[in-house]
N, C-alpha and C. Protein backbone atom coordinates (compact mmCIF):
# COMPACT_ATOMS: atom_id res chain seq x y z
N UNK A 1 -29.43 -8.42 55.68
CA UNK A 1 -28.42 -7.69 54.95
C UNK A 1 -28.78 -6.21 55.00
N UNK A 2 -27.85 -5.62 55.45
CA UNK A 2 -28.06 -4.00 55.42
C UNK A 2 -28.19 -3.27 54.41
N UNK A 3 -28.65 -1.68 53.92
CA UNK A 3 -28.72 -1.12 52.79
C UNK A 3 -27.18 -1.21 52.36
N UNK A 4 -26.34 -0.57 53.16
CA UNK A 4 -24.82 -0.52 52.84
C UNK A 4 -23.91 -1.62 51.92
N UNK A 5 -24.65 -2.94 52.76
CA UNK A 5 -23.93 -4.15 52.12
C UNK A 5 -24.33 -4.56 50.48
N UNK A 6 -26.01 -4.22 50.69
CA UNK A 6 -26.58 -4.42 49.49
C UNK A 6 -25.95 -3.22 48.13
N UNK A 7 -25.91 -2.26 48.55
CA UNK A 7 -25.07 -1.02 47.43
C UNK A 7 -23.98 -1.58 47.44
N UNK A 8 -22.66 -2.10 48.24
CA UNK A 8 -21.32 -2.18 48.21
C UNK A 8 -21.53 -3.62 46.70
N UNK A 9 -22.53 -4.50 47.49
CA UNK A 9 -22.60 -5.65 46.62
C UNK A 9 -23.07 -5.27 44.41
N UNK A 10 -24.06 -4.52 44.64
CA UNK A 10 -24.55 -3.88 43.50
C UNK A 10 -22.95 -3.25 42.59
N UNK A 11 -22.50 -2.74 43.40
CA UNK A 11 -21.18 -1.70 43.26
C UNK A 11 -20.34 -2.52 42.13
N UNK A 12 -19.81 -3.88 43.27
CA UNK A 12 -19.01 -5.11 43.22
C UNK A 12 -19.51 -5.19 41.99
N UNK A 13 -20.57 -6.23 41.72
CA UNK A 13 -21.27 -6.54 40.18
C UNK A 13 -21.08 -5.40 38.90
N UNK A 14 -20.97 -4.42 39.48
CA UNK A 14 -20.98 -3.00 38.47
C UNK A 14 -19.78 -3.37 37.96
N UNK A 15 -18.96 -2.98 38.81
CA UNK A 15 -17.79 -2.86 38.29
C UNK A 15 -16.99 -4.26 37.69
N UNK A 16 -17.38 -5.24 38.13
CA UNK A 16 -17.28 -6.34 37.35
C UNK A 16 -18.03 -6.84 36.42
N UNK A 17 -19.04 -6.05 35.79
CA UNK A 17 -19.17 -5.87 34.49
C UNK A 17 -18.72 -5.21 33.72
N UNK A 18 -18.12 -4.26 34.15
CA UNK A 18 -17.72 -2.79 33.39
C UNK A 18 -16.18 -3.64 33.12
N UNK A 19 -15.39 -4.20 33.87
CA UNK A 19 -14.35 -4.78 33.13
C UNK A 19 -14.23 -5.72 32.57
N UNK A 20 -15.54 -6.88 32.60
CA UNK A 20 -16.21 -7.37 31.57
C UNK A 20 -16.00 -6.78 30.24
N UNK A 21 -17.20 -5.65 30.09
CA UNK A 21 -17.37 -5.06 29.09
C UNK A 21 -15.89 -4.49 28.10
N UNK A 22 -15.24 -4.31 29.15
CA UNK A 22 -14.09 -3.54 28.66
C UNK A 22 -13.28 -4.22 27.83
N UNK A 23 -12.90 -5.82 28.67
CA UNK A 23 -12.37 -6.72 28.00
C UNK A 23 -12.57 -7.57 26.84
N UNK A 24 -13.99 -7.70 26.45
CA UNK A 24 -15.17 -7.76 25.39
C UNK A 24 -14.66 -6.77 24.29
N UNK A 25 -14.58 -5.76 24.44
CA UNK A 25 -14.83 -4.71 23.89
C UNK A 25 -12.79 -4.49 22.90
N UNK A 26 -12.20 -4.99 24.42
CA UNK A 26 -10.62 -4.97 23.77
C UNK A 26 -10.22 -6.29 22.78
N UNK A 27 -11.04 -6.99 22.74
CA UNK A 27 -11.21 -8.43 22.03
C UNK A 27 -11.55 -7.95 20.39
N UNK A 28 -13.00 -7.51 20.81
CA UNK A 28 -13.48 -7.11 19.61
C UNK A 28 -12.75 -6.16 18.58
N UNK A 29 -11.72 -4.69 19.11
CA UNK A 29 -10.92 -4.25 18.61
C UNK A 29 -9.99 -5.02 18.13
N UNK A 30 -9.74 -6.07 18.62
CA UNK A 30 -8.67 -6.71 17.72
C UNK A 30 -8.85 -7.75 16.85
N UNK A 31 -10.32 -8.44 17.14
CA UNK A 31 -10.42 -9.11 15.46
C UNK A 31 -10.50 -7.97 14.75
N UNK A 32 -10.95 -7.05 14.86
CA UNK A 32 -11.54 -6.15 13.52
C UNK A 32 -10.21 -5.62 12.87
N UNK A 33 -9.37 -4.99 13.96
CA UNK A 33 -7.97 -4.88 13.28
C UNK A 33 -7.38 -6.11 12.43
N UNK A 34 -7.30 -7.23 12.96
CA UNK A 34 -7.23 -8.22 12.06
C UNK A 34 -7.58 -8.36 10.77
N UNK A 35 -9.17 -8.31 10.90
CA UNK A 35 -9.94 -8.65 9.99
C UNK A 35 -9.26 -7.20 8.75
N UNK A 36 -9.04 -6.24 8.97
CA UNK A 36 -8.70 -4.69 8.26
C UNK A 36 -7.02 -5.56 7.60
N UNK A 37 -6.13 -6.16 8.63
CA UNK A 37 -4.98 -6.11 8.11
C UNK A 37 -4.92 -7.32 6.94
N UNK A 38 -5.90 -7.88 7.31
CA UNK A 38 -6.10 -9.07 6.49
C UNK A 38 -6.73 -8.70 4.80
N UNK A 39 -7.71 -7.80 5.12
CA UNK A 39 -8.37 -7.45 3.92
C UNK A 39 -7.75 -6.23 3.03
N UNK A 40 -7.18 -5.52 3.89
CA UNK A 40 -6.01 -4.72 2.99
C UNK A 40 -4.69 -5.35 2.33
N UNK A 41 -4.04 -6.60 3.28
CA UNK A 41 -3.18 -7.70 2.16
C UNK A 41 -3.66 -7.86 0.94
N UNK A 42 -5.20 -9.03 1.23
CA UNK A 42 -5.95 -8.81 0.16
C UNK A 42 -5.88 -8.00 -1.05
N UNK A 43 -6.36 -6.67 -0.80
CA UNK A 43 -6.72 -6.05 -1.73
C UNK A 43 -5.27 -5.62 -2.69
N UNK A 44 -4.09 -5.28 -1.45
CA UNK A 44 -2.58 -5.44 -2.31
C UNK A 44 -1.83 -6.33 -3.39
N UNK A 45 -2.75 -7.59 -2.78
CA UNK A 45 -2.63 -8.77 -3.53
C UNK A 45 -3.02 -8.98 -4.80
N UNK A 46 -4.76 -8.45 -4.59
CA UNK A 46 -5.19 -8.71 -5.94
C UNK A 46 -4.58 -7.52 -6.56
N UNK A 47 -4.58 -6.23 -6.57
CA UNK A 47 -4.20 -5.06 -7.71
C UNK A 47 -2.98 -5.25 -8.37
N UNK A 48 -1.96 -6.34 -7.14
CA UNK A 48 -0.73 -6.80 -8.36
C UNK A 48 -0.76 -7.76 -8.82
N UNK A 49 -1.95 -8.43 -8.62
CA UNK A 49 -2.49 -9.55 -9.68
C UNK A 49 -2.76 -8.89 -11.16
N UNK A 50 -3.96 -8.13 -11.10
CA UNK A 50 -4.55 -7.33 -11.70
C UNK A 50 -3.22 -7.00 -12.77
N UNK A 51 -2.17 -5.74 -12.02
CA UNK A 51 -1.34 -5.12 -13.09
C UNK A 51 -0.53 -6.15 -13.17
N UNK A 52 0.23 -7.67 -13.01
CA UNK A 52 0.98 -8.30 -13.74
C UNK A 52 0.00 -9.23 -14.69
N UNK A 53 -1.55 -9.19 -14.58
CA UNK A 53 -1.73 -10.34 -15.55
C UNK A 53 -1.86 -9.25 -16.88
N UNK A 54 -1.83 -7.72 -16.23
CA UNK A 54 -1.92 -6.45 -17.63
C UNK A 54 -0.55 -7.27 -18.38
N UNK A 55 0.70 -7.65 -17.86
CA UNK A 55 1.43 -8.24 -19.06
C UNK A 55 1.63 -9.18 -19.36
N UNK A 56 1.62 -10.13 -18.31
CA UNK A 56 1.59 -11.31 -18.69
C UNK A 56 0.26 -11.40 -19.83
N UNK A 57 -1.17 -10.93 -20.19
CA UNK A 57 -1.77 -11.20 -21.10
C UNK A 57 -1.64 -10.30 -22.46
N UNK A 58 -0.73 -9.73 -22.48
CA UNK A 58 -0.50 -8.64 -23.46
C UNK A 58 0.80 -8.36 -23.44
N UNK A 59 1.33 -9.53 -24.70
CA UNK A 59 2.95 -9.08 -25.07
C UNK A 59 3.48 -7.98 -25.55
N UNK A 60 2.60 -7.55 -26.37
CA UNK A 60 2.76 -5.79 -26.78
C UNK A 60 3.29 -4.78 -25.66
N UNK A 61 2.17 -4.94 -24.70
CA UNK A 61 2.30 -4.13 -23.63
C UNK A 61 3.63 -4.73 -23.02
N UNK A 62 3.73 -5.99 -22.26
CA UNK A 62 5.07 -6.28 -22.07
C UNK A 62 6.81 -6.03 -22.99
N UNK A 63 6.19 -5.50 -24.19
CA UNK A 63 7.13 -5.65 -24.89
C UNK A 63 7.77 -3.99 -24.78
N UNK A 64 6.61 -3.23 -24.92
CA UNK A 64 7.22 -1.44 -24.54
C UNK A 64 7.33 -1.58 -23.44
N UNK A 65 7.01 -1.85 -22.28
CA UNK A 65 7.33 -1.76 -20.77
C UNK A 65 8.75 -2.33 -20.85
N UNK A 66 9.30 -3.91 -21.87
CA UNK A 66 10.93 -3.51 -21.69
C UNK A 66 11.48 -2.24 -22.35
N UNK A 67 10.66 -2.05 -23.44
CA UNK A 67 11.73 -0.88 -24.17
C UNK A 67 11.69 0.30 -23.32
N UNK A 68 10.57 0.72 -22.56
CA UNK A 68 10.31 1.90 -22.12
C UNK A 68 11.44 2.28 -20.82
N UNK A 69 11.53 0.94 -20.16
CA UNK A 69 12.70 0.95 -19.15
C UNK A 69 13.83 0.86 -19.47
N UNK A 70 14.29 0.37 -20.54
CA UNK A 70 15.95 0.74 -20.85
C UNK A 70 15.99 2.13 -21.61
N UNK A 71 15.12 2.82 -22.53
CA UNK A 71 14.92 4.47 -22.40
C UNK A 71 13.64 4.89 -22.79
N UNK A 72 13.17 5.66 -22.58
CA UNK A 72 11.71 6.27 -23.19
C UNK A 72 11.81 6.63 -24.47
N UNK A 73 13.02 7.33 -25.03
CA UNK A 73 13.09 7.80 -26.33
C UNK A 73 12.33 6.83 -27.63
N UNK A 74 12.84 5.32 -26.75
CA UNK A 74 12.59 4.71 -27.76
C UNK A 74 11.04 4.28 -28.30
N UNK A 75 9.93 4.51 -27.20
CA UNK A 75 8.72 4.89 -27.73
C UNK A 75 7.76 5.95 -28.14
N UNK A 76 7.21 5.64 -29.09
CA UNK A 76 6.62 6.79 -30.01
C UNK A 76 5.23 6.99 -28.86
N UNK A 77 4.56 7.56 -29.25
CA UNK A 77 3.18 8.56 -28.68
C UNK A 77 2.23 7.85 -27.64
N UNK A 78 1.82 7.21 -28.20
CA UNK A 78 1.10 5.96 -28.12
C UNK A 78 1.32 5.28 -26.95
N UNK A 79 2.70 4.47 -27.68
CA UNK A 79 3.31 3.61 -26.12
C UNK A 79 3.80 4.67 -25.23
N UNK A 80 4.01 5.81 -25.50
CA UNK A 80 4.75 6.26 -24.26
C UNK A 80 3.17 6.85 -23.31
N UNK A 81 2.61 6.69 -23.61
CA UNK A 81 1.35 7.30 -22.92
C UNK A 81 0.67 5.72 -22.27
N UNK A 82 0.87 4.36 -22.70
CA UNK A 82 0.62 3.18 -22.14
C UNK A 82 1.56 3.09 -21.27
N UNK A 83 2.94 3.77 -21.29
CA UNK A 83 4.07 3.23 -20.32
C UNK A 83 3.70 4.04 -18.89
N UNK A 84 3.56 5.23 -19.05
CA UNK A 84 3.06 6.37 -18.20
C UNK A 84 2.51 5.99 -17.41
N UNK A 85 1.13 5.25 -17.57
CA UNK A 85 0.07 5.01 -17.01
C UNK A 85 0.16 3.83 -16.27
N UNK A 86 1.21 2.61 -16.98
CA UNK A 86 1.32 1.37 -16.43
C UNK A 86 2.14 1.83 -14.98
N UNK A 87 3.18 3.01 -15.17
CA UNK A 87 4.26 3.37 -14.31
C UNK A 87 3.17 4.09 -13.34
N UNK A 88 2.31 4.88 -13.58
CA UNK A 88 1.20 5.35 -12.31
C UNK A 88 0.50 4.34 -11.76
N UNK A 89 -0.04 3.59 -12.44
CA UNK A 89 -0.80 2.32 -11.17
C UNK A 89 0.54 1.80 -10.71
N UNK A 90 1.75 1.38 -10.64
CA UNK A 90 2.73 0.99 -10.28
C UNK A 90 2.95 1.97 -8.76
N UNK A 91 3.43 3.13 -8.88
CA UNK A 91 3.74 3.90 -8.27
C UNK A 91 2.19 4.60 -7.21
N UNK A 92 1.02 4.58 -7.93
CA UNK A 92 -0.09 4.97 -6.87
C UNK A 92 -0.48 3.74 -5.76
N UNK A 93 -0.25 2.25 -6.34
CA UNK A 93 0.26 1.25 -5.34
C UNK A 93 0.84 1.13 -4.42
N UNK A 94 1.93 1.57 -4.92
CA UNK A 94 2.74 1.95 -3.80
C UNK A 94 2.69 2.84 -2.37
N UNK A 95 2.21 3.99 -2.93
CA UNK A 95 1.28 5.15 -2.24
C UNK A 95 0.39 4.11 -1.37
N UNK A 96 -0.26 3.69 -2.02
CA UNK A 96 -1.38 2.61 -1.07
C UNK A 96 -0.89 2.44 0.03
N UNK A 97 0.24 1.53 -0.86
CA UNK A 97 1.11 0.56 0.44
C UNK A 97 1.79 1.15 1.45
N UNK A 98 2.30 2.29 1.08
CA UNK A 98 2.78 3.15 2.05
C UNK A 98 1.46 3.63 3.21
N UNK A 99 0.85 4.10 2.68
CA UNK A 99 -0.32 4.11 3.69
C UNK A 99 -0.66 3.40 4.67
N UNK A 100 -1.30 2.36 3.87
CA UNK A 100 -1.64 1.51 5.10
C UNK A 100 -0.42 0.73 5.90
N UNK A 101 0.65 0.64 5.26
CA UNK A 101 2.24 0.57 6.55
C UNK A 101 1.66 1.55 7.54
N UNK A 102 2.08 2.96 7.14
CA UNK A 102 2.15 3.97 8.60
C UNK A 102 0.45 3.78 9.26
N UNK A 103 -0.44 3.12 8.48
CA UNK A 103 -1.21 2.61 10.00
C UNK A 103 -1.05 1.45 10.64
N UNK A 104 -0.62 0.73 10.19
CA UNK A 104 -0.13 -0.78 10.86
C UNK A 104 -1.37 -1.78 10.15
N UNK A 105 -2.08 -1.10 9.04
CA UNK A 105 -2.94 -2.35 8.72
C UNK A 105 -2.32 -3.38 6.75
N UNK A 106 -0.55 -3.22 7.01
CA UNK A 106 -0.38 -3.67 5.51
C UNK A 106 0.49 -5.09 6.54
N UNK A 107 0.26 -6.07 6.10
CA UNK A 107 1.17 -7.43 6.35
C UNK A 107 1.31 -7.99 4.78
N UNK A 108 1.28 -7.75 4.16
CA UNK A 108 1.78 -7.94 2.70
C UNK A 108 3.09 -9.22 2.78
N UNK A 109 2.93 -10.26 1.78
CA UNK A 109 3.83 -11.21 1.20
C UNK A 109 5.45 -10.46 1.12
N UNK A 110 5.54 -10.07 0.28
CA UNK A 110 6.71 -9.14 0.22
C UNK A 110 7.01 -7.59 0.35
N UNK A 111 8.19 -6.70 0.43
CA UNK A 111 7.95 -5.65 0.54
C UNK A 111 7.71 -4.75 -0.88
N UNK A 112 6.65 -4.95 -1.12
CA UNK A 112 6.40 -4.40 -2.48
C UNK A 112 7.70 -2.75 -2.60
N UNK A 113 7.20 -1.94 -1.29
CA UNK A 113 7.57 -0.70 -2.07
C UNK A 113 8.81 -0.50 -2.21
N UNK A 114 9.82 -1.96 -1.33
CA UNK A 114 11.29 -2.12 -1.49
C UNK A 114 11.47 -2.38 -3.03
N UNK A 115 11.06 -3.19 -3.45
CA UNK A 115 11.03 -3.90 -4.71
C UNK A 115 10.80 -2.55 -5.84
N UNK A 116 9.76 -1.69 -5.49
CA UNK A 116 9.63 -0.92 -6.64
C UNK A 116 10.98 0.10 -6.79
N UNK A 117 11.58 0.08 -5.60
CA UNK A 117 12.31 1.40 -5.90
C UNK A 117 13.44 0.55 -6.23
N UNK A 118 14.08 -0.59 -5.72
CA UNK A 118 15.00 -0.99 -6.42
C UNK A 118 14.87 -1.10 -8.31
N UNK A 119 13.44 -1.60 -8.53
CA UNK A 119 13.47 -1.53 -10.26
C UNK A 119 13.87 -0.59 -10.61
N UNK A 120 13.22 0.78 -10.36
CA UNK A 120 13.45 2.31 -10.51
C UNK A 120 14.86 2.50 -10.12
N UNK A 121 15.64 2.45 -9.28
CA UNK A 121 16.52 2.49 -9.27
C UNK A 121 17.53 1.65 -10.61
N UNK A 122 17.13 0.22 -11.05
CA UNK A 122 17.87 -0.41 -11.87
C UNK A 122 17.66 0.37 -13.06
N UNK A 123 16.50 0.82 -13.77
CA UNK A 123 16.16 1.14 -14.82
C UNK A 123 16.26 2.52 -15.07
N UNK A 124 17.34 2.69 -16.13
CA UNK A 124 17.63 4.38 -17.16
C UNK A 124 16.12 4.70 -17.30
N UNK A 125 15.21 3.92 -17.56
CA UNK A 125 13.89 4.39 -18.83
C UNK A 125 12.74 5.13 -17.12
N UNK A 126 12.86 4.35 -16.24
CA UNK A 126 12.18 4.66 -14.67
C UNK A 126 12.72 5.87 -14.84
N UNK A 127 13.65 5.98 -14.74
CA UNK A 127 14.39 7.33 -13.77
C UNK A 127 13.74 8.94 -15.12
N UNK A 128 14.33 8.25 -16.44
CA UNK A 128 13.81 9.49 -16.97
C UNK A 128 12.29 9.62 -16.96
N UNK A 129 11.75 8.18 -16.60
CA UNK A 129 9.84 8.81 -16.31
C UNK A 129 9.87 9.48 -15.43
N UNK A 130 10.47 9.32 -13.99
CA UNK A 130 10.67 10.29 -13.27
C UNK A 130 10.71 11.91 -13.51
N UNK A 131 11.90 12.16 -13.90
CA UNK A 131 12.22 13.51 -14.58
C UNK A 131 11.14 14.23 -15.29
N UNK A 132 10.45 13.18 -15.96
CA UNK A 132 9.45 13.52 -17.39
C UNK A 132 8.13 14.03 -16.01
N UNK A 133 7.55 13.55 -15.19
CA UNK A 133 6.52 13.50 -14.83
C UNK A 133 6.80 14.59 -13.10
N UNK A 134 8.14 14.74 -12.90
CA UNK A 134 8.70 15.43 -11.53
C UNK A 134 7.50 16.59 -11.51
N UNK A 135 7.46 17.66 -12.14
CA UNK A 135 6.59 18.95 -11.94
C UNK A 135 5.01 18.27 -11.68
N UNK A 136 4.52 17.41 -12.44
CA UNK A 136 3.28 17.11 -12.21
C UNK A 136 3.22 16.13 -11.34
N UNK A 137 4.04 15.72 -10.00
CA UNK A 137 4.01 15.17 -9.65
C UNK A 137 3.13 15.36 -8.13
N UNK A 138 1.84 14.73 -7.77
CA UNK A 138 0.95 14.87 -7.21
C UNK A 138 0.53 14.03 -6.11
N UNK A 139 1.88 12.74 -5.92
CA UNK A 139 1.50 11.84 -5.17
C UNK A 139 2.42 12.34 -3.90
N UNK A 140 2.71 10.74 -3.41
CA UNK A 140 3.42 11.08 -2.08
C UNK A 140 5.39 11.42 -2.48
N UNK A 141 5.51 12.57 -1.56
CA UNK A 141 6.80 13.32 -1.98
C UNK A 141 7.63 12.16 -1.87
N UNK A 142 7.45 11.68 0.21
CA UNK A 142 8.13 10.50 0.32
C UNK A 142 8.45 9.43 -0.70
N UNK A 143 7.74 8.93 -1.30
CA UNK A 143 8.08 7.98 -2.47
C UNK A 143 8.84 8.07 -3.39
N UNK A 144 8.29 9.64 -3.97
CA UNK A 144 8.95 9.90 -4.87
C UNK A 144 10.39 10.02 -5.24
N UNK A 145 10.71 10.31 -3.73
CA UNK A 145 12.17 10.93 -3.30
C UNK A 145 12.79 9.51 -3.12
N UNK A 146 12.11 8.42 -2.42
CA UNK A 146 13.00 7.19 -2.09
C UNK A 146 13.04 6.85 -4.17
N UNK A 147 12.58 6.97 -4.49
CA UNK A 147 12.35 6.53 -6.39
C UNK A 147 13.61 7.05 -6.70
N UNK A 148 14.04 8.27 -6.65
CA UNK A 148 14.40 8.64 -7.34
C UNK A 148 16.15 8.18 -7.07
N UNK A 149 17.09 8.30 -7.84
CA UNK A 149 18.45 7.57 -7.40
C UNK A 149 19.13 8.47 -6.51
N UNK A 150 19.57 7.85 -5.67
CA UNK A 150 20.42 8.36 -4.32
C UNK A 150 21.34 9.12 -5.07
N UNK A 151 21.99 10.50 -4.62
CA UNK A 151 23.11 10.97 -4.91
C UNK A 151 22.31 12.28 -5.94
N UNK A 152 21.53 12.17 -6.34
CA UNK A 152 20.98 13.52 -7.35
C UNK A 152 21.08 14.55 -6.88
């Protein structure tokens, strides 16, 4: 066997490892993406676990979250500062969810952030949290703007 044949052969093996490697390598990118879209469902999953067992275990709280959505007026100090806050983990969720959509790692059960803006949309008491909280508003514009009712 000549030097020539022996390099061409070395060459051959090279490069059929290298697309080996490559293909290895395009494998591995995609469990891990997996594994990311999987564990960000997850984590969507549990936080609206989390904020519905906030009412389902606390009728109080469920009970201003109705009043607070048909108007705010109707809670005093207190609840309106529990409603606020229930309406920010609601809405910074969302934010989440929006996020990881525009990277492609949310496969989520339902479309949560459809769902939120339709409530907001149904509810007088949403819309004036809106209004109430517009200037300090610090999250994503996008959201805010799909929140808020068409036609304003």
């Amino acid at each position: 066997m000549t030097q020539s044949k022996i390099k061409s052969s070395i060459t051959l093996f090279a490069n059929i490892g290298v697309i080996g490697g490559l293909i290895f390598l395009g494998y591995e990118v995609q469990q891990n993406t997996t594994q990311l879209r999987a564990e960000s469902s997850y984590s969507i999953n549990q936080a609206l676990s989390m904020l519905n067992s906030g009412i389902y275990n606390d009728p109080v709280l469920a009970e201003i979250l109705d009043r607070g959505e048909k108007t705010i007026s109707s809670l005093n100090s207190t609840e309106l500062c529990q409603f606020i806050a229930f309406q920010f983990d609601r809405i910074n969720l969302g934010i989440h969810v929006l996020a990881l959509e525009k990277e492609g790692l949310s496969e989520i059960h339902f479309p949560y952030v459809e769902f939120l803006i339709k409530e907001f949309h149904k509810q007088p008491g949403l819309q004036e949290f809106l209004v109430l909280i517009q200037d300090d508003w610090a999250g994503s514009r996008e959201l805010y703007d799909r929140l808020r009712i068409k036609g304003e």
